[in-house]
C-alpha atoms as a PDB file:
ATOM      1  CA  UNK A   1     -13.095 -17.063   3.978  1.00  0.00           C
ATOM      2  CA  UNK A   2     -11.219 -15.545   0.937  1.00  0.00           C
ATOM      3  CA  UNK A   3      -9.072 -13.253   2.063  1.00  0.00           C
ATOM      4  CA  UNK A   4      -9.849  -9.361   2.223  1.00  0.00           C
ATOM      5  CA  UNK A   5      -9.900  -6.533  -0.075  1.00  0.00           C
ATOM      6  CA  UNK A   6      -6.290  -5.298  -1.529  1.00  0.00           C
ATOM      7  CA  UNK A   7      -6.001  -1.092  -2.560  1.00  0.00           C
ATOM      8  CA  UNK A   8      -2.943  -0.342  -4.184  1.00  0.00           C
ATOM      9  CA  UNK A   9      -2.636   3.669  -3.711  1.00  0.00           C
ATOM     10  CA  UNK A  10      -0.524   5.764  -5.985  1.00  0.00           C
ATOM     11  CA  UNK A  11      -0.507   8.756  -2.973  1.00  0.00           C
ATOM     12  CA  UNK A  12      -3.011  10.357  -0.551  1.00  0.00           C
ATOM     13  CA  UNK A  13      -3.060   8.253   2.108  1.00  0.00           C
ATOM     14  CA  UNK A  14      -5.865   9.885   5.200  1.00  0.00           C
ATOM     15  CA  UNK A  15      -6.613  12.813   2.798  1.00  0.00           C
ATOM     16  CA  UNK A  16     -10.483  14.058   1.891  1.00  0.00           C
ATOM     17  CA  UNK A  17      -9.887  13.184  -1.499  1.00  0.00           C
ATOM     18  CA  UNK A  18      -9.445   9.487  -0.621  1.00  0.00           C
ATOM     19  CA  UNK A  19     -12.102   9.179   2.428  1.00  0.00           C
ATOM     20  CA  UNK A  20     -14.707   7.786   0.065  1.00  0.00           C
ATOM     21  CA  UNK A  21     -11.978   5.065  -0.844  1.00  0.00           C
ATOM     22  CA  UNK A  22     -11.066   4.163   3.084  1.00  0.00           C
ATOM     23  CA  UNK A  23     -14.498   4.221   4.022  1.00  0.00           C
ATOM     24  CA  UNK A  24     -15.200   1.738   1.752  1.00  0.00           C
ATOM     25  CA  UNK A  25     -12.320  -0.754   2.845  1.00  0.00           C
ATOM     26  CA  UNK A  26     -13.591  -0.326   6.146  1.00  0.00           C
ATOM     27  CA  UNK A  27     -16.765  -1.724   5.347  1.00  0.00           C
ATOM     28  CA  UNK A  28     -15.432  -4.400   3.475  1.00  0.00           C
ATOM     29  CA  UNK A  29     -13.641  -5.456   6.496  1.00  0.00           C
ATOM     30  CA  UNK A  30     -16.419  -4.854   8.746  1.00  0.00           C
ATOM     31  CA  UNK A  31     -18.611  -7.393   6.550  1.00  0.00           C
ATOM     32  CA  UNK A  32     -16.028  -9.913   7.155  1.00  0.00           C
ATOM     33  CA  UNK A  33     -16.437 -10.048  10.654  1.00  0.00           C
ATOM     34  CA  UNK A  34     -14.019  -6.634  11.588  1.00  0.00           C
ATOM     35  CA  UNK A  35     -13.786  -4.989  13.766  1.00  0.00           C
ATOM     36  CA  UNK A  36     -14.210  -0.899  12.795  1.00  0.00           C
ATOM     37  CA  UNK A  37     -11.443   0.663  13.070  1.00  0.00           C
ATOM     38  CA  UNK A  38      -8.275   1.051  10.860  1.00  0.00           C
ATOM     39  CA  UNK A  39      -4.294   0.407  11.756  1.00  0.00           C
ATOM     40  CA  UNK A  40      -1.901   3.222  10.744  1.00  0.00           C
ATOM     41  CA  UNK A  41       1.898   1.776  10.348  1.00  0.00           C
ATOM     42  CA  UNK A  42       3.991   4.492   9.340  1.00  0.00           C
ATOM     43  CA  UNK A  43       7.370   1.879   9.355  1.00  0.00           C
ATOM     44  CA  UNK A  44       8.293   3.510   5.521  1.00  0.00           C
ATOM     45  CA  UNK A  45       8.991   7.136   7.115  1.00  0.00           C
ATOM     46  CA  UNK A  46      10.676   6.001  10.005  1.00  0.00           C
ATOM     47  CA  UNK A  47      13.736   7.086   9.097  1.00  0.00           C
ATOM     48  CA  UNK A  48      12.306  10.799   9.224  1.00  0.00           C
ATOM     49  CA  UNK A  49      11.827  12.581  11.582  1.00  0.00           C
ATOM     50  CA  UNK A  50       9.583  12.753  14.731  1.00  0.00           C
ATOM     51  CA  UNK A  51       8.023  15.653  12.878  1.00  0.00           C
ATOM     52  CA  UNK A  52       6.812  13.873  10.288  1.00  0.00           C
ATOM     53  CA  UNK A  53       5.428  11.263  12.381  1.00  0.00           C
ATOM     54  CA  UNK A  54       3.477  13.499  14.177  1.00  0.00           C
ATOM     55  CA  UNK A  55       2.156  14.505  10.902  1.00  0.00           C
ATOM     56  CA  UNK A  56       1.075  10.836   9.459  1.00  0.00           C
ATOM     57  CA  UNK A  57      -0.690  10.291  12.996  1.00  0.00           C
ATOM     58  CA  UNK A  58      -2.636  13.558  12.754  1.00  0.00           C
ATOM     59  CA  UNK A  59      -3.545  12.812   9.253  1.00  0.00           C
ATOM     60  CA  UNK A  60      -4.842   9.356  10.352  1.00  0.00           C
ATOM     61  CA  UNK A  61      -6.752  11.081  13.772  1.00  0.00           C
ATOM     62  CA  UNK A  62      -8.074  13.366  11.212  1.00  0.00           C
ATOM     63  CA  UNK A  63      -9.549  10.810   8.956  1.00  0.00           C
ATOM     64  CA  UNK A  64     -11.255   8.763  11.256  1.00  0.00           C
ATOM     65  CA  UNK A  65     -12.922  11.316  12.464  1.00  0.00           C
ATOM     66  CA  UNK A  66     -14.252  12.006   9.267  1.00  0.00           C
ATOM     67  CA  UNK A  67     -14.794   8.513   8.966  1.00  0.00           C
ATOM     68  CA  UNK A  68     -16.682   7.692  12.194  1.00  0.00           C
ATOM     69  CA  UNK A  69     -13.993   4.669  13.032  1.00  0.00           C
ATOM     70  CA  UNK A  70     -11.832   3.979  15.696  1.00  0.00           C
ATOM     71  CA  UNK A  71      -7.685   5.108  14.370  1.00  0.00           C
ATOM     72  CA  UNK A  72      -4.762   2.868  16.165  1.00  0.00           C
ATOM     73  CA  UNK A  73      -1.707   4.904  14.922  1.00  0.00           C
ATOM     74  CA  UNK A  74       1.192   2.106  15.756  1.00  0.00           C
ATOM     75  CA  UNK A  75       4.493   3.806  15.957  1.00  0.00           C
ATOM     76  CA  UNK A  76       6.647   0.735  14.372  1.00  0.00           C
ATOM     77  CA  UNK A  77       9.447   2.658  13.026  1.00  0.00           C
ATOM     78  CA  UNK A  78      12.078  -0.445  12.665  1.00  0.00           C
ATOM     79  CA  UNK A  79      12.621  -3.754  12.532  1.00  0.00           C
ATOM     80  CA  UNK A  80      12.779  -3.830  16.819  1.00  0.00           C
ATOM     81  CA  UNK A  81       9.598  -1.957  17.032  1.00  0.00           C
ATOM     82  CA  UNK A  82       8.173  -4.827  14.507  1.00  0.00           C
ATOM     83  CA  UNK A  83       8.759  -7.198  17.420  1.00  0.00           C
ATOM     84  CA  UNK A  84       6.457  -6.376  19.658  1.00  0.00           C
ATOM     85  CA  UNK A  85       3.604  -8.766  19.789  1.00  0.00           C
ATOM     86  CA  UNK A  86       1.227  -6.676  21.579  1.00  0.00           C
ATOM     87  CA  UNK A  87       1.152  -4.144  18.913  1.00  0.00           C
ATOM     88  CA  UNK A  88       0.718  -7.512  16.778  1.00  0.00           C
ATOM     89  CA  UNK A  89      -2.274  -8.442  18.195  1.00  0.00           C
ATOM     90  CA  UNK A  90      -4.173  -5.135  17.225  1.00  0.00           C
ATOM     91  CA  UNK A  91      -3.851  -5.711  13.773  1.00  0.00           C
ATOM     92  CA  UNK A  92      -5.481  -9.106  12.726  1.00  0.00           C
ATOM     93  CA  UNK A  93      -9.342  -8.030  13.992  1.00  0.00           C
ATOM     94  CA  UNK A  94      -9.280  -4.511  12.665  1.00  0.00           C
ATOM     95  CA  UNK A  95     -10.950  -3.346   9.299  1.00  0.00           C
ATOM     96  CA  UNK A  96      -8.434  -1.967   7.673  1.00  0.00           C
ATOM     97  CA  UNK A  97      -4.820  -2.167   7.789  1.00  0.00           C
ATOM     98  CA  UNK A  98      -2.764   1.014   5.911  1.00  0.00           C
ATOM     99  CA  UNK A  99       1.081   1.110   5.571  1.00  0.00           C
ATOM    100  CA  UNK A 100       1.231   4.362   4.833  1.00  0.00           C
ATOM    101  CA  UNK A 101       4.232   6.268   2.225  1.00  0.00           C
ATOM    102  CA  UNK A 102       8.074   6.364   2.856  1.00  0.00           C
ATOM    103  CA  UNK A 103      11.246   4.302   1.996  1.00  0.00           C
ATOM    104  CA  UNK A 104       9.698   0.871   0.324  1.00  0.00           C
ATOM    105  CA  UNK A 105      13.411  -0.938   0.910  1.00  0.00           C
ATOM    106  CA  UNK A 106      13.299  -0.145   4.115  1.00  0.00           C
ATOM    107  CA  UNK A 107       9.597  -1.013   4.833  1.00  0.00           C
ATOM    108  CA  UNK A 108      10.198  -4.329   3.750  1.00  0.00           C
ATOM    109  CA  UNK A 109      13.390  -4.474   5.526  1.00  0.00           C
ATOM    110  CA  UNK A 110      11.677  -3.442   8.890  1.00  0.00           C
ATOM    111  CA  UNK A 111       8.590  -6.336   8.635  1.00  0.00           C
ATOM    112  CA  UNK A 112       9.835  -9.222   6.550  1.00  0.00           C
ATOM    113  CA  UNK A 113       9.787 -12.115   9.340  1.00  0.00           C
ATOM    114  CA  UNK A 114       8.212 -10.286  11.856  1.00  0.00           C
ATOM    115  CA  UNK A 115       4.972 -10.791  14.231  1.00  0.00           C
ATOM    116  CA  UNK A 116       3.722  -7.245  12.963  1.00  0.00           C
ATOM    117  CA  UNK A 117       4.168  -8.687   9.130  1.00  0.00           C
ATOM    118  CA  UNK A 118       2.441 -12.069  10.249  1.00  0.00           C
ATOM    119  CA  UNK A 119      -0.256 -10.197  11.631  1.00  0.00           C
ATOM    120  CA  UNK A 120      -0.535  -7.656   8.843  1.00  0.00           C
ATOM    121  CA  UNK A 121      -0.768 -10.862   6.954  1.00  0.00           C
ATOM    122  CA  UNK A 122      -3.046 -12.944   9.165  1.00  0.00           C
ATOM    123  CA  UNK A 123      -5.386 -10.127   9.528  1.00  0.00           C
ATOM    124  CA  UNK A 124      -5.843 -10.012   5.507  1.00  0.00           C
ATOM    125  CA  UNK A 125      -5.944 -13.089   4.690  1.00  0.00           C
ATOM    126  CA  UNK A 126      -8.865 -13.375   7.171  1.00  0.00           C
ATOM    127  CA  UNK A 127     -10.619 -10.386   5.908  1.00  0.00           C
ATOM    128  CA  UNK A 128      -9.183  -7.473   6.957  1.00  0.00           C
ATOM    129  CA  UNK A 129      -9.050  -4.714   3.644  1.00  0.00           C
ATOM    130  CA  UNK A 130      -5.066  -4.162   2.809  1.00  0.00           C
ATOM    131  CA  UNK A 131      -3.942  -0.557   1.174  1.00  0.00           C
ATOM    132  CA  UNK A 132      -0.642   0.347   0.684  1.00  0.00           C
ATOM    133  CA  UNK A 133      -0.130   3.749  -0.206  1.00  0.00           C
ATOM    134  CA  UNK A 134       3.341   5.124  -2.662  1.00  0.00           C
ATOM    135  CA  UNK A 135       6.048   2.685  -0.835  1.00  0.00           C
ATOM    136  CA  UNK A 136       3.564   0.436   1.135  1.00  0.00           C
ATOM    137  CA  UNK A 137       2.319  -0.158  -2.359  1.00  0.00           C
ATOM    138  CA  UNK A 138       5.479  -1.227  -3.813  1.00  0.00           C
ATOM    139  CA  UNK A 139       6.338  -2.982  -1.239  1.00  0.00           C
ATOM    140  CA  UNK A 140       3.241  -5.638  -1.542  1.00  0.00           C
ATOM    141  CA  UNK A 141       5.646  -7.036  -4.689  1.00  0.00           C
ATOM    142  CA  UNK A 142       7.813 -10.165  -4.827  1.00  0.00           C
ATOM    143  CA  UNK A 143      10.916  -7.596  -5.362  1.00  0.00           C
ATOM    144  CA  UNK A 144      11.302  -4.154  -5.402  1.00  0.00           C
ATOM    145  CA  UNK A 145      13.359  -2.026  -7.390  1.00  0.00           C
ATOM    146  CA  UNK A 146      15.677   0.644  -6.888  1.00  0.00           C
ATOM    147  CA  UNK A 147      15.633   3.656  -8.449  1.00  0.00           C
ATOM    148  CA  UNK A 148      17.940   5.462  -6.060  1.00  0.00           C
ATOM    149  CA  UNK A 149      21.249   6.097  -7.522  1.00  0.00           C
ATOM    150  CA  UNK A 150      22.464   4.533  -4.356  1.00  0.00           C
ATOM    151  CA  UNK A 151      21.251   1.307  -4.923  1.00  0.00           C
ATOM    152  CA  UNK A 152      21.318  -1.589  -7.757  1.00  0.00           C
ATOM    153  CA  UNK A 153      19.754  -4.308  -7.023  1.00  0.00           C
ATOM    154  CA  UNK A 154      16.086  -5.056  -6.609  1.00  0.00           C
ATOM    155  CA  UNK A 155      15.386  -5.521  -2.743  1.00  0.00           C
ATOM    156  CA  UNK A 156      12.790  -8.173  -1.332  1.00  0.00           C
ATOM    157  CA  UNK A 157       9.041  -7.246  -1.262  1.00  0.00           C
ATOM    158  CA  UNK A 158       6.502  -8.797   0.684  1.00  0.00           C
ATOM    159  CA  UNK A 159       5.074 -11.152  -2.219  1.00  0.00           C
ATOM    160  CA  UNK A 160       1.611 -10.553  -1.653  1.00  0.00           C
ATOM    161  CA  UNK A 161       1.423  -9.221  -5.395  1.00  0.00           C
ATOM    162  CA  UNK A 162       3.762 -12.292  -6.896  1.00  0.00           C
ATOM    163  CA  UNK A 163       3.203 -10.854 -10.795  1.00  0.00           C
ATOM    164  CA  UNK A 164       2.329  -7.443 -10.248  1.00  0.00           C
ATOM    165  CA  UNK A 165       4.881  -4.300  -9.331  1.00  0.00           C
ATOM    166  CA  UNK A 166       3.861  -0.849  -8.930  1.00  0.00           C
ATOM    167  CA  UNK A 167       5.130   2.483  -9.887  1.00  0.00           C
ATOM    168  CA  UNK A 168       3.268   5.409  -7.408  1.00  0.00           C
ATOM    169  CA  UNK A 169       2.790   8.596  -8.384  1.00  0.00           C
ATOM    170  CA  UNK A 170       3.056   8.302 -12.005  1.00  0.00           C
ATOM    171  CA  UNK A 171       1.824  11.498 -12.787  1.00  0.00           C
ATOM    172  CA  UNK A 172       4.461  12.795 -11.591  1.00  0.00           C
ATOM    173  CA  UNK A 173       7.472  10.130 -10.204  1.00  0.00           C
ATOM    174  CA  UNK A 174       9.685  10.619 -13.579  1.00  0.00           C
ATOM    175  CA  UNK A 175       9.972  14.300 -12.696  1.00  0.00           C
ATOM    176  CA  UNK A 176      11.833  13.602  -9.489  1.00  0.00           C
ATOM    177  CA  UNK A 177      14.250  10.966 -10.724  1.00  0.00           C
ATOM    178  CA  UNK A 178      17.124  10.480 -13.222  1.00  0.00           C
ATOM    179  CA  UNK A 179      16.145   9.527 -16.865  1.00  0.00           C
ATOM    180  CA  UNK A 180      18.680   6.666 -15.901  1.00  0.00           C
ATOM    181  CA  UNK A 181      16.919   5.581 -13.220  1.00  0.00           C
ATOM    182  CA  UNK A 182      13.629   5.975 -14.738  1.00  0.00           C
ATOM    183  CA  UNK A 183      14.581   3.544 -17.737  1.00  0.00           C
ATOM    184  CA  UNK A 184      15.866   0.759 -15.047  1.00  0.00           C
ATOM    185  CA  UNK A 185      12.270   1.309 -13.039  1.00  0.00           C
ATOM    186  CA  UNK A 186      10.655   0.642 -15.940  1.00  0.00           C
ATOM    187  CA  UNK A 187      12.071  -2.727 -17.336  1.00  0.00           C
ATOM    188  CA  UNK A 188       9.969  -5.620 -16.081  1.00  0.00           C
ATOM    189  CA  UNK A 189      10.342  -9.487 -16.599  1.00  0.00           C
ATOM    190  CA  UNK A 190       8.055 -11.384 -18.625  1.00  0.00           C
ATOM    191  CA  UNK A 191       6.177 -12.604 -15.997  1.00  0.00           C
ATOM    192  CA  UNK A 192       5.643  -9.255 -14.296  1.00  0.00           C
ATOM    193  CA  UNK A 193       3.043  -6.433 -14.615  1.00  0.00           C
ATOM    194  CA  UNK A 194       4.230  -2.923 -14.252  1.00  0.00           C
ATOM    195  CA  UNK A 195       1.395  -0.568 -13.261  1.00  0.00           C
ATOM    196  CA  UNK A 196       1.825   3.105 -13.031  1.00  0.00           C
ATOM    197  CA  UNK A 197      -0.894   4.473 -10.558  1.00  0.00           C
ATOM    198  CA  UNK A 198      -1.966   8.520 -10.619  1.00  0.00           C
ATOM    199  CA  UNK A 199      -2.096  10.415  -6.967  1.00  0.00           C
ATOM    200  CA  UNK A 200      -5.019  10.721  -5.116  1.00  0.00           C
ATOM    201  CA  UNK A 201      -5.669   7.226  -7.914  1.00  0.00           C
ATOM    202  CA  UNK A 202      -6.273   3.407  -5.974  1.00  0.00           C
ATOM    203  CA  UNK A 203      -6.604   0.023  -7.701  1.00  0.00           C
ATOM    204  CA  UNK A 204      -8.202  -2.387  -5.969  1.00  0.00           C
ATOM    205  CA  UNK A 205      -9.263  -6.013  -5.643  1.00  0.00           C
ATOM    206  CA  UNK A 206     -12.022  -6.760  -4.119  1.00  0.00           C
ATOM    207  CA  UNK A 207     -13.514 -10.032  -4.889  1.00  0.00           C
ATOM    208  CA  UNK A 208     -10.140 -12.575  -4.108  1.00  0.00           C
ATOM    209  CA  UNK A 209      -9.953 -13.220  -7.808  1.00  0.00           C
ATOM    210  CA  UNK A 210      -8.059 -11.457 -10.642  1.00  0.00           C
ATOM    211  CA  UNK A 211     -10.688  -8.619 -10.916  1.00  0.00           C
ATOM    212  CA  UNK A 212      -9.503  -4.611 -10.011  1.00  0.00           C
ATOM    213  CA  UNK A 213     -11.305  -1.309 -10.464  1.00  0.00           C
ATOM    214  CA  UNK A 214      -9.760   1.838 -10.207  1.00  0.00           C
ATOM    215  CA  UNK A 215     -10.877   4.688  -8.219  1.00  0.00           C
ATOM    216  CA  UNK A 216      -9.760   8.013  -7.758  1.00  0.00           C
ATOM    217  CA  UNK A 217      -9.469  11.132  -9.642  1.00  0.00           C
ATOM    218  CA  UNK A 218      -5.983   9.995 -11.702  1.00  0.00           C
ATOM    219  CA  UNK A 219      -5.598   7.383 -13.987  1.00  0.00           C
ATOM    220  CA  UNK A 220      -4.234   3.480 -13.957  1.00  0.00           C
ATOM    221  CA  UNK A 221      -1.321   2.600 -16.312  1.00  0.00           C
ATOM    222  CA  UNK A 222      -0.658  -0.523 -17.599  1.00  0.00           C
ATOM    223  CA  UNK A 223       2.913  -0.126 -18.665  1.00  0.00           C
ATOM    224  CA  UNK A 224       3.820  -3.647 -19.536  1.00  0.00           C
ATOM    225  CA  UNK A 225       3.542  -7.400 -19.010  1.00  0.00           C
ATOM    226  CA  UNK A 226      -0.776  -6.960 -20.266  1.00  0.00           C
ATOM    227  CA  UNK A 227      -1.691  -4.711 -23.267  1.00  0.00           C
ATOM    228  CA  UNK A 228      -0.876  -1.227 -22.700  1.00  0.00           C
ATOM    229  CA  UNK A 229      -4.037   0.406 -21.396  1.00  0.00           C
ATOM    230  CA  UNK A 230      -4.684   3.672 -19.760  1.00  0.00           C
ATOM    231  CA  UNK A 231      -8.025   3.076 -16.903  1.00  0.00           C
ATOM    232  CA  UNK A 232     -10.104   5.929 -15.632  1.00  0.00           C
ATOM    233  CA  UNK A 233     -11.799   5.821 -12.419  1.00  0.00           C
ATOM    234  CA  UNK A 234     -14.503   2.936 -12.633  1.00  0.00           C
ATOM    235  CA  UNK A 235     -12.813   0.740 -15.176  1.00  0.00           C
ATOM    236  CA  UNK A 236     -12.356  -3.094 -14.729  1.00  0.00           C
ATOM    237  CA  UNK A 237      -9.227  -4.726 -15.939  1.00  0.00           C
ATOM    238  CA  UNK A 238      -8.483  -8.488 -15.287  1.00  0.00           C
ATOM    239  CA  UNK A 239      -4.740  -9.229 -13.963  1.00  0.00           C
END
């Protein structure tokens, strides 16, 4: 079996706006052979508070009501938590595994070379539907890069996406940073496509080959590395 569907989220992750979207990886995964229900992994806030993990659970409980599916909200907030196997083995047979907004260094950080990561990556490459929403979308990358003053270097990504990084937020990310930072973020290799991706705005991958459609109420930017293009909800572009 090829492996399962792949939603790269520019923000909105559990929200009304985006049910239609989740509802559909759910039944994606549930036609290869998953089970209904979708995995929350919050690991990119887990530096913040207990607050604000509260909040991504409730937004998750909320959803699947919504959704009619069974919600396992896994509290794997660091790279220890990542060990545990028995969390593990929830992932792989579920429909739909989300890792949710945050800190994409230190998502990648916590799951590289982990049983969680091997079963976030089992479980897709099985048939389970993938989304990564703002930093769990960045993070699906070979590298990521920093636009944090504090930082210089491009960190390790999970290479899932071995050509393809992603900017979230677009509409709006190049208010919140330096113009400095903004021109580093966006200078890409040659062998790399940048994509800028609207809130409440998904591309996904469906089939296992190089096709995506976007969907959401934002658009899809291709910034460089493909000819510039700007995709409205529906479009097809080849990658």
């Amino acid at each position: 079996m090829a492996h399962g569907s792949l939603a790269l989220v520019g923000s909105g992750e559990y929200l009304p706006a985006m049910a239609s979207l989740e509802q559909s990886l759910i039944q994606d995964g549930v036609k290869n052979g998953k089970q209904a229900r979708f995995i929350q992994i919050p690991t990119a806030a887990g530096q913040e508070s207990a607050d604000r993990i509260k909040y991504w659970k409730e937004l998750g409980r909320a959803q699947g009501e919504r959704l009619g599916v069974e919600v396992e909200f896994l509290e794997i907030l660091n790279r220890q938590d990542a060990q545990d196997k028995e969390m593990a083995e929830l992932i792989a047979d579920s429909a739909l595994i989300y890792l949710s907004g945050g800190d994409p260094h230190y998502l990648a950080e916590s799951l590289i070379n982990t049983p969680i990561f091997d079963a976030i990556y089992q479980g897709w490459a099985s048939g389970s539907s993938l989304a990564g929403c703002s930093a769990g979308a960045m993070a699906l990358s070979k590298q990521i890069p920093n636009f944090r003053l504090t930082k210089k270097s491009p960190t390790p990504g999970f290479n899932l996406l071995t050509n393809i990084r992603v900017i979230p937020h677009f509409d709006r990310f190049f208010r919140w940073i330096p113009e400095s930072a903004a021109k580093h973020l966006m200078s890409s290799t040659e062998d790399s496509i940048l994509i800028g991706i609207d809130e409440l705005t998904a591309l996904v991958n469906r089939s296992g080959d190089r096709d995506w459609q976007v969907i959401g109420s934002g658009l899809v930017h291709i910034l460089s590395g493909a000819p510039s293009a700007q995709l409205a909800a529906s479009a097809r572009i080849t990658l």
